[in-house]
Protein backbone atom coordinates (compact mmCIF):
# COMPACT_ATOMS: atom_id res chain seq x y z
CA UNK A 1 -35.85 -11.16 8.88
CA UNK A 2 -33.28 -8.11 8.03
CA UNK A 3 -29.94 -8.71 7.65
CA UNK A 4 -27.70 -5.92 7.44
CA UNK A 5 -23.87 -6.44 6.45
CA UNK A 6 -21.01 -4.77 6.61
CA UNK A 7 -17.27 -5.83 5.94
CA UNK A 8 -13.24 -4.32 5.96
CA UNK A 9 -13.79 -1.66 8.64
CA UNK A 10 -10.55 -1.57 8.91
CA UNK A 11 -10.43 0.13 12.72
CA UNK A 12 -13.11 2.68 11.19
CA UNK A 13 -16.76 2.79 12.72
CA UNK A 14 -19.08 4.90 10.90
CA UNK A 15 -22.01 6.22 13.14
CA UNK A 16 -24.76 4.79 11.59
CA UNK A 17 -24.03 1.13 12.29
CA UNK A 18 -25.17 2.10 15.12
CA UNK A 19 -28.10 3.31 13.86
CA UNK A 20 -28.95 -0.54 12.73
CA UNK A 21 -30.21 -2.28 15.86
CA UNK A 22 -33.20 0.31 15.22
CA UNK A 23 -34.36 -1.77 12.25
CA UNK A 24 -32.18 -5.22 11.43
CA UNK A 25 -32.57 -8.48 12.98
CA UNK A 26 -28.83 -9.06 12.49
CA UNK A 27 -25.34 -7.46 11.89
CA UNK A 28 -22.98 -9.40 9.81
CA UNK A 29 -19.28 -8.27 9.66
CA UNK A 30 -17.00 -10.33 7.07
CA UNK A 31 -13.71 -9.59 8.59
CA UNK A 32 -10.42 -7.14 8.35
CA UNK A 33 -12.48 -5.49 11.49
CA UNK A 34 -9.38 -3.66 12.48
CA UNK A 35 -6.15 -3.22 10.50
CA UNK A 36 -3.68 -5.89 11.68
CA UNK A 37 -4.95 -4.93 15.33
CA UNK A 38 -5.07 -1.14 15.16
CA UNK A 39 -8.88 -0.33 16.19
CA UNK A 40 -10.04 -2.95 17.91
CA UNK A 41 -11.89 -0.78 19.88
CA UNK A 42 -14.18 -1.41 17.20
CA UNK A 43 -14.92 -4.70 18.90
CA UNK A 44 -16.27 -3.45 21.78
CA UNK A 45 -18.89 -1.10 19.85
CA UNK A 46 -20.05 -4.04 18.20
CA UNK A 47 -20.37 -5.97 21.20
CA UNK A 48 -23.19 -3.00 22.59
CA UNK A 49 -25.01 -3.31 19.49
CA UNK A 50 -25.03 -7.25 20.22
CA UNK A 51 -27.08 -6.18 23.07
CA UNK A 52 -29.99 -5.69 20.63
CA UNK A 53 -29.66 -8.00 17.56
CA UNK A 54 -27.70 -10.68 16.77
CA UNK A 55 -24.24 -9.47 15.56
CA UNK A 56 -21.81 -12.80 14.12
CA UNK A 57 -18.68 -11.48 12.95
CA UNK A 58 -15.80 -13.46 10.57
CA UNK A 59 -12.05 -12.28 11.40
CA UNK A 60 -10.26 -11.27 8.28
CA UNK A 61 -6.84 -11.62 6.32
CA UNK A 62 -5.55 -8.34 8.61
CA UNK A 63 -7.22 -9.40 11.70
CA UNK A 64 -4.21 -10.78 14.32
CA UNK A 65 -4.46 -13.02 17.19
CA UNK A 66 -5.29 -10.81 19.62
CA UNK A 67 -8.21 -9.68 17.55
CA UNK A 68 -9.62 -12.90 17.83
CA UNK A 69 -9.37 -13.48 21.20
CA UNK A 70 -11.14 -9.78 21.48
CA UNK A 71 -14.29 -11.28 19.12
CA UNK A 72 -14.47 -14.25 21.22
CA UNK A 73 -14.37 -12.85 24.91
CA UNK A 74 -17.40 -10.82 23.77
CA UNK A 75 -18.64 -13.85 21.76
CA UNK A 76 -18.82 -12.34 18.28
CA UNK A 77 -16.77 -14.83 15.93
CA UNK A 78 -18.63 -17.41 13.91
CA UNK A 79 -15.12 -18.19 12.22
CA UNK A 80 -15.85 -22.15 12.28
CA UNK A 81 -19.30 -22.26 13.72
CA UNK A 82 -22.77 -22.49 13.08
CA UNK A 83 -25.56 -20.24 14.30
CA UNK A 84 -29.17 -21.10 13.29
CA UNK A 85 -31.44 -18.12 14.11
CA UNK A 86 -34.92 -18.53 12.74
CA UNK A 87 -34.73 -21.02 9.91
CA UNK A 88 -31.54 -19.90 8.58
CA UNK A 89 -27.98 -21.46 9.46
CA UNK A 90 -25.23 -18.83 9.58
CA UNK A 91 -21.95 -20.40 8.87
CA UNK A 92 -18.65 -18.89 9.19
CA UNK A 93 -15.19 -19.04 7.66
CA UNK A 94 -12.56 -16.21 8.22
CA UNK A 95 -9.37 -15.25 6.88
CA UNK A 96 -8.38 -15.42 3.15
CA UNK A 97 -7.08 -17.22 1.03
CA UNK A 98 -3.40 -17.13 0.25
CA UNK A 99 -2.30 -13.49 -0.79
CA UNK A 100 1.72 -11.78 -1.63
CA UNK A 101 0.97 -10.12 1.25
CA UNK A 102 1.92 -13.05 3.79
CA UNK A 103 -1.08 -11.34 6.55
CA UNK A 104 -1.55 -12.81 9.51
CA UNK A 105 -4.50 -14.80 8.62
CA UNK A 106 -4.37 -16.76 5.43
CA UNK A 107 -4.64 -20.57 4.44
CA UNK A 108 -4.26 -23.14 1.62
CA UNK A 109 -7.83 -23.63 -0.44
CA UNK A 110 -7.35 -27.49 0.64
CA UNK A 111 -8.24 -25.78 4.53
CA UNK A 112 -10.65 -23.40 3.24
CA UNK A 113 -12.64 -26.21 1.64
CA UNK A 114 -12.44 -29.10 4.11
CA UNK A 115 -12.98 -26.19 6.78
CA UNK A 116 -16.33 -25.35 5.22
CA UNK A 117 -17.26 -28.60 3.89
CA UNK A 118 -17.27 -30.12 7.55
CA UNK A 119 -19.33 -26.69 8.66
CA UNK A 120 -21.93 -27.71 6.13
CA UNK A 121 -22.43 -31.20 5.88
CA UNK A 122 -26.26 -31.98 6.56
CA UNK A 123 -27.42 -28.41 6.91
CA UNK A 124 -29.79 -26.31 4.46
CA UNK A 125 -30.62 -22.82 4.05
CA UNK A 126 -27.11 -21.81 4.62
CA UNK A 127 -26.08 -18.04 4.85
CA UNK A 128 -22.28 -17.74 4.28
CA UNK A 129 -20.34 -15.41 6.19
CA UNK A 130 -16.66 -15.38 4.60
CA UNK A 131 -14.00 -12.48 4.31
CA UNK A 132 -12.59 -14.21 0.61
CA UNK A 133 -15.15 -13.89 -1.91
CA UNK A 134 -15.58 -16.44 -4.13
CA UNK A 135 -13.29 -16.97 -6.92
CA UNK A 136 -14.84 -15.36 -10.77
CA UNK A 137 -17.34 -13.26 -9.75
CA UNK A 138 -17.41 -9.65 -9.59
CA UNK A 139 -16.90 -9.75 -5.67
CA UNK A 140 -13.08 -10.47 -6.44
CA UNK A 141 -11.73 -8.50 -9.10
CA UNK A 142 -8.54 -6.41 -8.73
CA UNK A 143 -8.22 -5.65 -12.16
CA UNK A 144 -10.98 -5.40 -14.57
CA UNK A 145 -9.16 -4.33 -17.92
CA UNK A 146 -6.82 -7.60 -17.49
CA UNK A 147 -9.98 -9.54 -15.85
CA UNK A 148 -7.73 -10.36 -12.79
CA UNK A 149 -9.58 -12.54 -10.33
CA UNK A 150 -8.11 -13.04 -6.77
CA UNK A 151 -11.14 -14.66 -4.56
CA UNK A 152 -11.02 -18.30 -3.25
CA UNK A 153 -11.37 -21.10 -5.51
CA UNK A 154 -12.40 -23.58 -2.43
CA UNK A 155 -15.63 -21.17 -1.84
CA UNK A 156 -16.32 -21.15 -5.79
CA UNK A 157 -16.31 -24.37 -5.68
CA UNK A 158 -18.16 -25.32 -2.24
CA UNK A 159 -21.02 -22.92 -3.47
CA UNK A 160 -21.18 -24.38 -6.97
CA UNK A 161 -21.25 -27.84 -4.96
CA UNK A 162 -24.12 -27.24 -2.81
CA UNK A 163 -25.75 -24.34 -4.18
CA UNK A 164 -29.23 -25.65 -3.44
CA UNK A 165 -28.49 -25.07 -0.15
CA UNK A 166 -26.19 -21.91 -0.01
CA UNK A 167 -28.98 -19.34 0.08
CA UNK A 168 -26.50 -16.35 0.23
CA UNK A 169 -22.56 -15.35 0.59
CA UNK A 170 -21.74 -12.21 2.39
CA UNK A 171 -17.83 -11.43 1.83
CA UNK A 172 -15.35 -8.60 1.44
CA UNK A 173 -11.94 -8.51 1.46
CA UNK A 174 -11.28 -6.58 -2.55
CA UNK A 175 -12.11 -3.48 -0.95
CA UNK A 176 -12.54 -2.24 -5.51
CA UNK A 177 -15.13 -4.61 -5.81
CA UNK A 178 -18.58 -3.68 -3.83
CA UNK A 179 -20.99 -5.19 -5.75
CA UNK A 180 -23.94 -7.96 -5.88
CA UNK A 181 -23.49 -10.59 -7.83
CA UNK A 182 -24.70 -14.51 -8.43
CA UNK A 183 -23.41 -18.04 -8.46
CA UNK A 184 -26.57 -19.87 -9.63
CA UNK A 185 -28.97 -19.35 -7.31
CA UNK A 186 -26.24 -18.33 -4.25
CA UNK A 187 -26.30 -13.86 -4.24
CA UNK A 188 -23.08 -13.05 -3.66
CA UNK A 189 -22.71 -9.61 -2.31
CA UNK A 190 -19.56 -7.70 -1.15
CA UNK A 191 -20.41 -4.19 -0.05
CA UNK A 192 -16.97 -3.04 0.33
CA UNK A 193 -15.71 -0.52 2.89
CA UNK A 194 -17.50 1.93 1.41
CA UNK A 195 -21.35 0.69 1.89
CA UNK A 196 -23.61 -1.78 3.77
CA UNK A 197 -25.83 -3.80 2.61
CA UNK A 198 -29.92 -4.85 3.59
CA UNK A 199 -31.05 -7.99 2.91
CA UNK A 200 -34.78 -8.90 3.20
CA UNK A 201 -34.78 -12.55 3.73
CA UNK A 202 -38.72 -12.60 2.94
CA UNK A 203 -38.42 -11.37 -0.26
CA UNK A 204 -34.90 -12.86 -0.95
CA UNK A 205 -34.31 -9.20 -1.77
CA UNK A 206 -30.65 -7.06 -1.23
CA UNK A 207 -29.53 -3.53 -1.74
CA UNK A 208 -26.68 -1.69 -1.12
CA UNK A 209 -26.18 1.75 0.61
CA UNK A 210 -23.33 3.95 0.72
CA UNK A 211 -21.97 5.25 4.24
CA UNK A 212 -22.53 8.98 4.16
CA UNK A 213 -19.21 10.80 3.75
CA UNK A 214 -16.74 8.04 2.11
């Protein structure tokens, strides 16, 4: 299977996503899919491409209400649910963690946790969708001189947890920190606004490619 993600569009939708049902199995996008509801337009262009793979889609920290109610008329949020395709469960958890920001989508780590924890319980070969990455790795740094870490601590520790079974994390949400990374044996990879990445579930192998002109 190919699993292409993307994350923080942000109300932006560069033309080759479209390009993706030509080759991928499935679309992931880990949230801030519009910017606090300007672009959600967006929406509806992933719902065509849902025509021809599976596209599962996680709200983010700037996604409102309305938003949400657009990715589930077209029955594109995972936020809270499980999809198995193949052998693989696909579980999602949107929003963020707290930020200053006060968006319209944030919640305690107690929520985060319990929310996942529930999501999880009795299932293997889990691929993570979240918008927060995970707390300490290079997915959620803001500042590396001062080593200033903003991710979730509740995903940090539900990977560490049950990392035999957390195959992969796909996140976003520190639009400075596109990279792929490891907890364990979990990849971690947030391809920022900026890039996309391709994951080859047969060879448990990722990469990363820029979008042409940003």
């Amino acid at each position: 299977m190919k699993i292409v993600g993307i994350t923080d569009l942000h109300g932006r939708f560069p033309p080759i996503i479209n390009e993706f049902k030509e080759f991928a199995d499935v679309l992931i996008v880990s949230g801030d899919i519009t910017h606090f509801g300007k672009g959600i337009d967006v929406i509806e262009k992933l719902a065509e491409i849902s025509d021809y793979i599976d596209v599962l889609c996680v709200p983010g920290n700037c996604d409102t209400d309305e938003v949400i109610d657009e990715l589930n008329n077209y029955h594109l949020n995972i936020d809270g649910k499980v999809k198995k395709i193949e052998n693989i469960n696909f579980v999602g958890i949107g929003g963020s963690n707290k930020t200053p920001f006060n968006t319209p989508n944030e919640y305690s780590e107690e929520e985060i946790y319990n929310k996942i924890k529930n999501l999880i319980e009795g299932l293997s070969n889990i691929f993570l969708i979240s918008h927060a990455p995970p707390y300490g790795t290079m997915a959620d740094i803001v500042n590396i001189r001062e080593n200033i870490h903003v991710g979730s601590k509740a995903i940090r520790d539900i990977i560490e947890k049950f990392n035999e079974k957390i195959k992969f994390c796909a996140c976003g949400h520190i639009h400075e920190s596109r990279c792929i990374d490891k907890i364990k044996n979990t990849i971690i990879v947030n391809p920022s606004p900026k890039s996309y990445f391709i994951y080859n579930t047969k060879k448990n192998f990722v990469v990363l490619e820029d979008f042409s002109g940003l």
